[in-house]
C-alpha atoms as a PDB file:
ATOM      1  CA  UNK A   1      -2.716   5.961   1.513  1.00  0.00           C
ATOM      2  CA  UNK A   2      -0.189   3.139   3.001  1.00  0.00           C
ATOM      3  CA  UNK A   3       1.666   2.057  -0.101  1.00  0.00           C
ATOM      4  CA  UNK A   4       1.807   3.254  -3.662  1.00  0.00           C
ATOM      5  CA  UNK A   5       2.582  -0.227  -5.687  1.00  0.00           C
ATOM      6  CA  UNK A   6      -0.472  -0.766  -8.147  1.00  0.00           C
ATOM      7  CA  UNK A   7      -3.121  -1.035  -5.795  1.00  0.00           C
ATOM      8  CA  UNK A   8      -2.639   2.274  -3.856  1.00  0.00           C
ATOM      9  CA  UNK A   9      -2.024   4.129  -7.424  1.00  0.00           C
ATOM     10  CA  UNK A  10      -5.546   3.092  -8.363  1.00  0.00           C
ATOM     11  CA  UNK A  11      -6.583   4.233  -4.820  1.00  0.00           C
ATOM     12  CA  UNK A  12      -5.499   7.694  -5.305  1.00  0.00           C
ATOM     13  CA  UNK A  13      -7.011   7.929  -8.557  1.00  0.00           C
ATOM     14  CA  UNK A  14      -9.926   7.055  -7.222  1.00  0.00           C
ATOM     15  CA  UNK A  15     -10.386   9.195  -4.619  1.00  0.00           C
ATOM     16  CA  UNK A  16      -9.322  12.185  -6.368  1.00  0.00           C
ATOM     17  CA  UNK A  17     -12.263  11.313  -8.542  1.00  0.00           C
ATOM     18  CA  UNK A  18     -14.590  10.871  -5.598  1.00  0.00           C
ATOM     19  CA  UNK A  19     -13.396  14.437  -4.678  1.00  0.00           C
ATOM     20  CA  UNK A  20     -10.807  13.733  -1.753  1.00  0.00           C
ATOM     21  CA  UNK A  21      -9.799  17.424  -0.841  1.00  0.00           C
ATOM     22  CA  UNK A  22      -6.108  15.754  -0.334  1.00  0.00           C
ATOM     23  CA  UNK A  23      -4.184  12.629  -0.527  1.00  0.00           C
ATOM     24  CA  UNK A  24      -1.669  11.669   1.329  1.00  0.00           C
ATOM     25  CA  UNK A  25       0.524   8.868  -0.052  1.00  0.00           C
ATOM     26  CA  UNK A  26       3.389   6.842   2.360  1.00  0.00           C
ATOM     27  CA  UNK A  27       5.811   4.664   0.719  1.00  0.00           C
ATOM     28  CA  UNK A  28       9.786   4.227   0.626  1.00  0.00           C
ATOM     29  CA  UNK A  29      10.455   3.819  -3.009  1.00  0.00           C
ATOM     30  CA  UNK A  30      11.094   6.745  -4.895  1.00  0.00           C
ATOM     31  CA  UNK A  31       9.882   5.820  -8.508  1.00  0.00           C
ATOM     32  CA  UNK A  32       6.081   4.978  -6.802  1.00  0.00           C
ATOM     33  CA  UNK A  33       6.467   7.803  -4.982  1.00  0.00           C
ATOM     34  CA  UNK A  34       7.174   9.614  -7.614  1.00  0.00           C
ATOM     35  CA  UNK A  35       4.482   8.482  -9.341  1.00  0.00           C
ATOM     36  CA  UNK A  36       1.711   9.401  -6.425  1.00  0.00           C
ATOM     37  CA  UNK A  37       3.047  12.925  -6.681  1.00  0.00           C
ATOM     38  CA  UNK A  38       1.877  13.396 -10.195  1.00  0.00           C
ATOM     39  CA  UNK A  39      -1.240  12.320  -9.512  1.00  0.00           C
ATOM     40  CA  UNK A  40      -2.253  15.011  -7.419  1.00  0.00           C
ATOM     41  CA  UNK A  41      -0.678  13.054  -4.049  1.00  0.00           C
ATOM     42  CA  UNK A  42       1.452  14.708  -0.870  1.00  0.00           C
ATOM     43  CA  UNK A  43       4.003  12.185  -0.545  1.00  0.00           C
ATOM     44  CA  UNK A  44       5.587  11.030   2.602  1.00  0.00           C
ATOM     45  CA  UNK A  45       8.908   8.728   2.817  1.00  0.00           C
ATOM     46  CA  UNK A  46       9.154   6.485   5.856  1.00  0.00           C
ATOM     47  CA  UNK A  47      12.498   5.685   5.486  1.00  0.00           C
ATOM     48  CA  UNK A  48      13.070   9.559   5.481  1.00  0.00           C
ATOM     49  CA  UNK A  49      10.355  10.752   8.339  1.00  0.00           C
ATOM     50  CA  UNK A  50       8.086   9.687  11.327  1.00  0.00           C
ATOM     51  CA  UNK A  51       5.041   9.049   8.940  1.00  0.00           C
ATOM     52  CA  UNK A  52       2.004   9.487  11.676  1.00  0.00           C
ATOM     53  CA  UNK A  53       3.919  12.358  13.252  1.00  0.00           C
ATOM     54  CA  UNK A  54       4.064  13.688   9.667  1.00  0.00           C
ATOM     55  CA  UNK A  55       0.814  12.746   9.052  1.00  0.00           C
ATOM     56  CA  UNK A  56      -0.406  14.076  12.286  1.00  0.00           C
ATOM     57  CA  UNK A  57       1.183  17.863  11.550  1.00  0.00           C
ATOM     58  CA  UNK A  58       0.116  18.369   8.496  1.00  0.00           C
ATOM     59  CA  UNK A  59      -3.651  18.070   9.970  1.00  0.00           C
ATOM     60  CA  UNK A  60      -3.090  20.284  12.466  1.00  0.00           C
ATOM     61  CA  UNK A  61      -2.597  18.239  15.003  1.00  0.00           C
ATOM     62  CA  UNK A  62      -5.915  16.189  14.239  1.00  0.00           C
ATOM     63  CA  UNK A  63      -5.251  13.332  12.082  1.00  0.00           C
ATOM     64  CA  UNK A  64      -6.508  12.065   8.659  1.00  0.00           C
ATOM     65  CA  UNK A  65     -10.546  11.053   8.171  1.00  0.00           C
ATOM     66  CA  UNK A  66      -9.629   7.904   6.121  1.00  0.00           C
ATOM     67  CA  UNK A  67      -6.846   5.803   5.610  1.00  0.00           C
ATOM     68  CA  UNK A  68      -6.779   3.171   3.126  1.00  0.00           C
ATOM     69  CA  UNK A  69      -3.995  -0.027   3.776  1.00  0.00           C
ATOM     70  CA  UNK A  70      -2.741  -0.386   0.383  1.00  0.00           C
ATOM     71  CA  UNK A  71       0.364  -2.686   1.473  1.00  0.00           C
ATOM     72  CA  UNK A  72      -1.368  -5.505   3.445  1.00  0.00           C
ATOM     73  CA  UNK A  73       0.874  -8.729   4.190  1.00  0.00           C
ATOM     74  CA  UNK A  74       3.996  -7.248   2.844  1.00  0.00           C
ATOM     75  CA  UNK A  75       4.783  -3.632   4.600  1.00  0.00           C
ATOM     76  CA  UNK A  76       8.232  -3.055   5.885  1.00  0.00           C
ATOM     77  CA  UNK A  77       9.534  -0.662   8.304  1.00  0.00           C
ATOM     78  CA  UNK A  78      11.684   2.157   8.051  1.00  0.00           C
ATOM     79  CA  UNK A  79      15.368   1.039   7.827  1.00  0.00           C
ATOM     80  CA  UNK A  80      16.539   4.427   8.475  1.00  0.00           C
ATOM     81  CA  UNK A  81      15.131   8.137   9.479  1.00  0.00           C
ATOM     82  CA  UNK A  82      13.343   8.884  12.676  1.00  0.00           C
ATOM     83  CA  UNK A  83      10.734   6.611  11.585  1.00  0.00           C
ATOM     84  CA  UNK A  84      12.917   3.716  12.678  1.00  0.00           C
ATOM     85  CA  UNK A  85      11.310   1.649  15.930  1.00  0.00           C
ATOM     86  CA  UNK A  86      13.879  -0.719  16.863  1.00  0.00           C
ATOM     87  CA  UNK A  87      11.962  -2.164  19.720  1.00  0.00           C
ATOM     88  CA  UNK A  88       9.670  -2.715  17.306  1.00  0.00           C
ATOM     89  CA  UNK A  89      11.728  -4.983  15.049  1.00  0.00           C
ATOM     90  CA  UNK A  90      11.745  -8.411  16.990  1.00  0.00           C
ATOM     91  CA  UNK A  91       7.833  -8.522  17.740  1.00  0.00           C
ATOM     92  CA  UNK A  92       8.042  -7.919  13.559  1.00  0.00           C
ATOM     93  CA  UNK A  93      10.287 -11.145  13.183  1.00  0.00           C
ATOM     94  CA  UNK A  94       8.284 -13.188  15.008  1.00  0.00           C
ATOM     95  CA  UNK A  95       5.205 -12.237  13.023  1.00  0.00           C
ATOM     96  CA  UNK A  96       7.141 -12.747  10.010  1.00  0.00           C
ATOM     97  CA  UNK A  97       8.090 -16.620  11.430  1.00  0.00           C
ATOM     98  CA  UNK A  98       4.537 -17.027  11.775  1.00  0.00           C
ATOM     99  CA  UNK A  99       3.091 -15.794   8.045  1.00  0.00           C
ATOM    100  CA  UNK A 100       6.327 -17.132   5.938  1.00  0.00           C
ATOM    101  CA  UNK A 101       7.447 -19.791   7.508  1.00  0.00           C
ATOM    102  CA  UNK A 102       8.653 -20.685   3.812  1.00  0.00           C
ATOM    103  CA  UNK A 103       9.968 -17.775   2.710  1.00  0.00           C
ATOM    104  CA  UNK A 104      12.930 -17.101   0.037  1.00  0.00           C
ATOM    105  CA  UNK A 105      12.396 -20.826  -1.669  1.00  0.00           C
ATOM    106  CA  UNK A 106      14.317 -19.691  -4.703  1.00  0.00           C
ATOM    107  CA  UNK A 107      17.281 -17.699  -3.201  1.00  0.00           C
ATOM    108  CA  UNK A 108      15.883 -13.998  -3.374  1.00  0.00           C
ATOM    109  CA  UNK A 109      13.100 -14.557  -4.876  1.00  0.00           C
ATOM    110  CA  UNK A 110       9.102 -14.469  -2.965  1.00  0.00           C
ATOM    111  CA  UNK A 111      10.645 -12.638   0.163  1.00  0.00           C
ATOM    112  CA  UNK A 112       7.833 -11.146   1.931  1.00  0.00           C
ATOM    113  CA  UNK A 113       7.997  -7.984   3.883  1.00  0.00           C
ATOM    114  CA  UNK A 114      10.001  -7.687   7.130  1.00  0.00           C
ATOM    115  CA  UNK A 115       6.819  -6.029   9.333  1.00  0.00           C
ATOM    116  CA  UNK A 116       3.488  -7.806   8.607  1.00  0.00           C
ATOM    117  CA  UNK A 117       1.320  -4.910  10.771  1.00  0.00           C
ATOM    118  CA  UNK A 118       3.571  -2.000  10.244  1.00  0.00           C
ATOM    119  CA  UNK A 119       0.339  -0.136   7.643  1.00  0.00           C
ATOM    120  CA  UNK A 120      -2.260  -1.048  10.139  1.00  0.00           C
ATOM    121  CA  UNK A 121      -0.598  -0.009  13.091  1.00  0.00           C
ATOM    122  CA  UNK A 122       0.252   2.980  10.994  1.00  0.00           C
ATOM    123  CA  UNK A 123      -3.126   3.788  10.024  1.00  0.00           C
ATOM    124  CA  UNK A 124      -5.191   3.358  12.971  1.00  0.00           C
ATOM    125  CA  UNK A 125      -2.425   5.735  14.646  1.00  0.00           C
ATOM    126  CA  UNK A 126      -2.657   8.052  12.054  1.00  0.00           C
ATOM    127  CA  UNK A 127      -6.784   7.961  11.782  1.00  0.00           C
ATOM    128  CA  UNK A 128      -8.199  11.229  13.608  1.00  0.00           C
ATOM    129  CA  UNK A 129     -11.256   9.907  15.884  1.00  0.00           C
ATOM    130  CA  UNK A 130     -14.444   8.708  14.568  1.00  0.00           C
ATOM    131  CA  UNK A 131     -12.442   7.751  11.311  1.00  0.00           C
ATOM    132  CA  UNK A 132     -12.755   5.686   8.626  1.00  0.00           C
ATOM    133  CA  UNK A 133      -9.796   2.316   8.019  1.00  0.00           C
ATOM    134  CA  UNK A 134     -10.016   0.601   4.454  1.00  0.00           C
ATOM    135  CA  UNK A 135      -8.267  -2.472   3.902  1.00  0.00           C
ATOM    136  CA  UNK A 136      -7.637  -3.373   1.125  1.00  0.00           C
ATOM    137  CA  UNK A 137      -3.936  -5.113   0.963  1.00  0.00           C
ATOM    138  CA  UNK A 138      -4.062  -8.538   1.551  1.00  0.00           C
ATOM    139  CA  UNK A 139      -3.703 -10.762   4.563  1.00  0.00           C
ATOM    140  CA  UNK A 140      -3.724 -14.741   4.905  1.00  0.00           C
ATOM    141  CA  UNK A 141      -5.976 -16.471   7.536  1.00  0.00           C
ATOM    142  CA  UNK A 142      -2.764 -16.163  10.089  1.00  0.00           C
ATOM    143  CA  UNK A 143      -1.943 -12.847  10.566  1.00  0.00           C
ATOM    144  CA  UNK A 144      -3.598 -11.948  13.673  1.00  0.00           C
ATOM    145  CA  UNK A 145      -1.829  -8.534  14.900  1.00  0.00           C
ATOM    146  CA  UNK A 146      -4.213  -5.684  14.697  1.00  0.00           C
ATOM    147  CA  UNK A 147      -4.101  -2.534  17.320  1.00  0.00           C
ATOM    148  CA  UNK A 148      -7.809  -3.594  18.344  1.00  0.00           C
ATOM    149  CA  UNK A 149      -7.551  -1.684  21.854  1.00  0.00           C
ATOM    150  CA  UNK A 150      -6.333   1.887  20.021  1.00  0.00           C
ATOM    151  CA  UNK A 151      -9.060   1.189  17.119  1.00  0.00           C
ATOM    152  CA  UNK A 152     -11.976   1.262  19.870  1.00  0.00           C
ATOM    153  CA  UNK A 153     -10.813   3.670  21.775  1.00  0.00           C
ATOM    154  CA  UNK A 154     -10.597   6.130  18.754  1.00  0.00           C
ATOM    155  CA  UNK A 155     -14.358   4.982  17.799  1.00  0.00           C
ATOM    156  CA  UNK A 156     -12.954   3.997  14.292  1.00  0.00           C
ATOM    157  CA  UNK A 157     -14.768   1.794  11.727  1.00  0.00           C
ATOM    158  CA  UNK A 158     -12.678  -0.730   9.584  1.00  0.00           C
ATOM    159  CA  UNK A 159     -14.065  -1.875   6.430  1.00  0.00           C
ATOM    160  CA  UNK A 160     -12.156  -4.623   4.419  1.00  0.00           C
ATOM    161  CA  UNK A 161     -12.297  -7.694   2.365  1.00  0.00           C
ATOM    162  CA  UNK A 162     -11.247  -9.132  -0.926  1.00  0.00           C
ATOM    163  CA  UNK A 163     -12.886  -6.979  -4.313  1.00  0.00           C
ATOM    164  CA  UNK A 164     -16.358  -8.319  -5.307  1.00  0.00           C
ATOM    165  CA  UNK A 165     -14.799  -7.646  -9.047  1.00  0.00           C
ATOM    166  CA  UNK A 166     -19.044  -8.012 -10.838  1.00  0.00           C
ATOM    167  CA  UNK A 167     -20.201  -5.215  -8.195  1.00  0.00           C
ATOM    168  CA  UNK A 168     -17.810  -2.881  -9.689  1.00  0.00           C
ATOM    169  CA  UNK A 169     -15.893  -4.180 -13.156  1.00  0.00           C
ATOM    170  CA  UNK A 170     -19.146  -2.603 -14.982  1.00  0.00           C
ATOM    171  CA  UNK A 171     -19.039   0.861 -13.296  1.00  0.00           C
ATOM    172  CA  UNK A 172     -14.994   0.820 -13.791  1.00  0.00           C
ATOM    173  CA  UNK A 173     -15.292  -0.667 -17.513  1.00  0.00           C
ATOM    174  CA  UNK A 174     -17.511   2.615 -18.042  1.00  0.00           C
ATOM    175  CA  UNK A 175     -15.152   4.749 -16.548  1.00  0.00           C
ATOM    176  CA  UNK A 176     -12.195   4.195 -18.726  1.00  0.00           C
ATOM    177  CA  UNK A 177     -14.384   3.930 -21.520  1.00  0.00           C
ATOM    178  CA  UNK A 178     -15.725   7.590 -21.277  1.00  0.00           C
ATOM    179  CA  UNK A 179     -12.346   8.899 -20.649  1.00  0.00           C
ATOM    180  CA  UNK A 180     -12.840   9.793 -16.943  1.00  0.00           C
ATOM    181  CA  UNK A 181      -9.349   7.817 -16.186  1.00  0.00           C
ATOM    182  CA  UNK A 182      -6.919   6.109 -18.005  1.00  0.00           C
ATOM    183  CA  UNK A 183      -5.263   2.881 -16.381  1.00  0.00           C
ATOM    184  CA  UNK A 184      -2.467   3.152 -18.861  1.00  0.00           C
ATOM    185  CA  UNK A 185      -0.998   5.890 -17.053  1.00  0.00           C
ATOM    186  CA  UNK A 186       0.182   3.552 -13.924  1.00  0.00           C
ATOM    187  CA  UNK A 187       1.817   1.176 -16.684  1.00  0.00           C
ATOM    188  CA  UNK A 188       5.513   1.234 -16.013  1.00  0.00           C
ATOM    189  CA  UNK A 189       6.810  -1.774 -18.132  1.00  0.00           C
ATOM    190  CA  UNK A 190       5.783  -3.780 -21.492  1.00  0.00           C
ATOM    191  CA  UNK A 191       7.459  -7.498 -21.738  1.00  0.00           C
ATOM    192  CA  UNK A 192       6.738 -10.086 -24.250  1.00  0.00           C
ATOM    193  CA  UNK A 193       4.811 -12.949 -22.574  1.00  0.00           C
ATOM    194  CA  UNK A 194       8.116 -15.228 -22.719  1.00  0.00           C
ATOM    195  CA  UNK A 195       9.623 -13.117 -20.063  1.00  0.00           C
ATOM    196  CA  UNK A 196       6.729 -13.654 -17.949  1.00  0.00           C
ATOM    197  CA  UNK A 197       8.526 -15.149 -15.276  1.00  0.00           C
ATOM    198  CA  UNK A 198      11.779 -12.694 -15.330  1.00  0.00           C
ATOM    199  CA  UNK A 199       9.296  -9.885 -15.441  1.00  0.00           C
ATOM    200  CA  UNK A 200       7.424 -11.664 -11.967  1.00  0.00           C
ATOM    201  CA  UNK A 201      10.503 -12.243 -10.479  1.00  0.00           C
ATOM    202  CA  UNK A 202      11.418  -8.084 -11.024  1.00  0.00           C
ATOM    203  CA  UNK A 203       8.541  -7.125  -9.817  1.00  0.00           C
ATOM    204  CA  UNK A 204       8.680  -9.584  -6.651  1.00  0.00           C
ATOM    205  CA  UNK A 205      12.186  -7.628  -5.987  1.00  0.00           C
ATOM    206  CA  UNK A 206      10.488  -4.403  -6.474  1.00  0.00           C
ATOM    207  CA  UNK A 207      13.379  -3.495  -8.523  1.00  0.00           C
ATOM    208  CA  UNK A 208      12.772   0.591  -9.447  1.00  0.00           C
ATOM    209  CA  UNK A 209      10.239   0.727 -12.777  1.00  0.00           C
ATOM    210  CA  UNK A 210       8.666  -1.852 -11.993  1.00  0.00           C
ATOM    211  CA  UNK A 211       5.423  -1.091 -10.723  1.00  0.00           C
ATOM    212  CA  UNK A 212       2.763  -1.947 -13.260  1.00  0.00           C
ATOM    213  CA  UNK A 213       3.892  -4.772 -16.239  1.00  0.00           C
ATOM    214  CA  UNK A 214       1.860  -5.644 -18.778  1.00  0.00           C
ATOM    215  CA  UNK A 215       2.685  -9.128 -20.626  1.00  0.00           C
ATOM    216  CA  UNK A 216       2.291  -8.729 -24.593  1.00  0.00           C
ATOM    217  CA  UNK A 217       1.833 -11.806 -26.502  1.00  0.00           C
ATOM    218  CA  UNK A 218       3.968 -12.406 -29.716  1.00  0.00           C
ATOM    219  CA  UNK A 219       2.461 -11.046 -32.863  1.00  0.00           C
END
């Protein structure tokens, strides 16, 4: 699992209930990390370790059957550890020109990440042969970096796309209504509705606790 904001939280959940033997979560932030970890999660920080050569070990040498791209549009690369690719950093930039050209319009406020492909480059090179890549994190029309030669050679299928929320909303709706899981264990912060756009502009700095906000209207 390539990021543990919301979206990859919900992941693991999920495929501990579809009975995933392990999950493997990557992320740099400690509190989501955390939070992957007491869900049943082995946690890997990127800032802190190679994460395929990680990956890659603790499969005995194989690699993982599925990886799911939690992060999409937004991934950043490791800023410190061995990790780090510096040759890597100006193809990142450039990619970065080319998705936000309008970036930061408030200050520090809506800054995107600073390595567009970093998960799926990640993924596919983590994905043991024959594997399985999900893709779920988003990606605008633009963004056109994708390891394509490494992904055939390895005989991997990618599956991706946008939810189709009334294929699944019913089966999920059922889910938490029986008990099976409980969404209100990712929730991280309650703020009245007035704060909405403080609480946006938190979570858009991915200041620590804020992973999961729920908006409460005024009584």
């Amino acid at each position: 699992m390539f990021g543990c904001g919301p979206v990859g939280q919900f992941a693991i959940a999920s495929a501990k209930l579809q009975g995933a033997g392990r999950a493997l979560a990557i992320d740099s932030k400690i509190d989501r990390l955390s939070m992957a970890q007491v869900q049943g999660a082995e946690t890997i920080n990127f800032d802190q370790e190679d994460p395929v050569q990680t990956i890659v070990e603790l499969t005995g040498g194989i690699g993982v059957d599925r990886v799911i791209d939690a992060v999409g549009v937004d991934a950043e690369h490791p800023h410190s550890g061995p990790g780090r690719d510096k040759s890597q950093e100006k193809e990142f930039e450039k990619e970065v020109e080319q998705i936000a050209p309008n970036a930061r319009p408030k200050g520090d406020h809506w800054h995107p990440g600073d390595a567009p492909s970093q998960a799926l480059q990640w993924g596919v090179e983590a994905l043991a042969k024959a594997g399985t890549l999900g893709i779920i994190g988003v990606y605008p029309p633009v963004a056109r970096t994708f390891p394509i030669g490494m992904a055939m050679n390895k005989n991997l299928t990618v599956k991706m796309g946008n939810c189709h929320h009334r294929k699944y909303v019913p089966h999920l709706v059922g889910l938490v209504r029986s008990g099976v899981i409980d969404p209100v264990k990712i929730l991280t912060k309650v703020e009245p509705v007035s704060d909405a756009i403080a609480a946006y502009e938190a979570f858009d700095q991915r200041q620590p606790g804020w992973l999961k906000v729920k908006l409460e209207p005024a009584a």
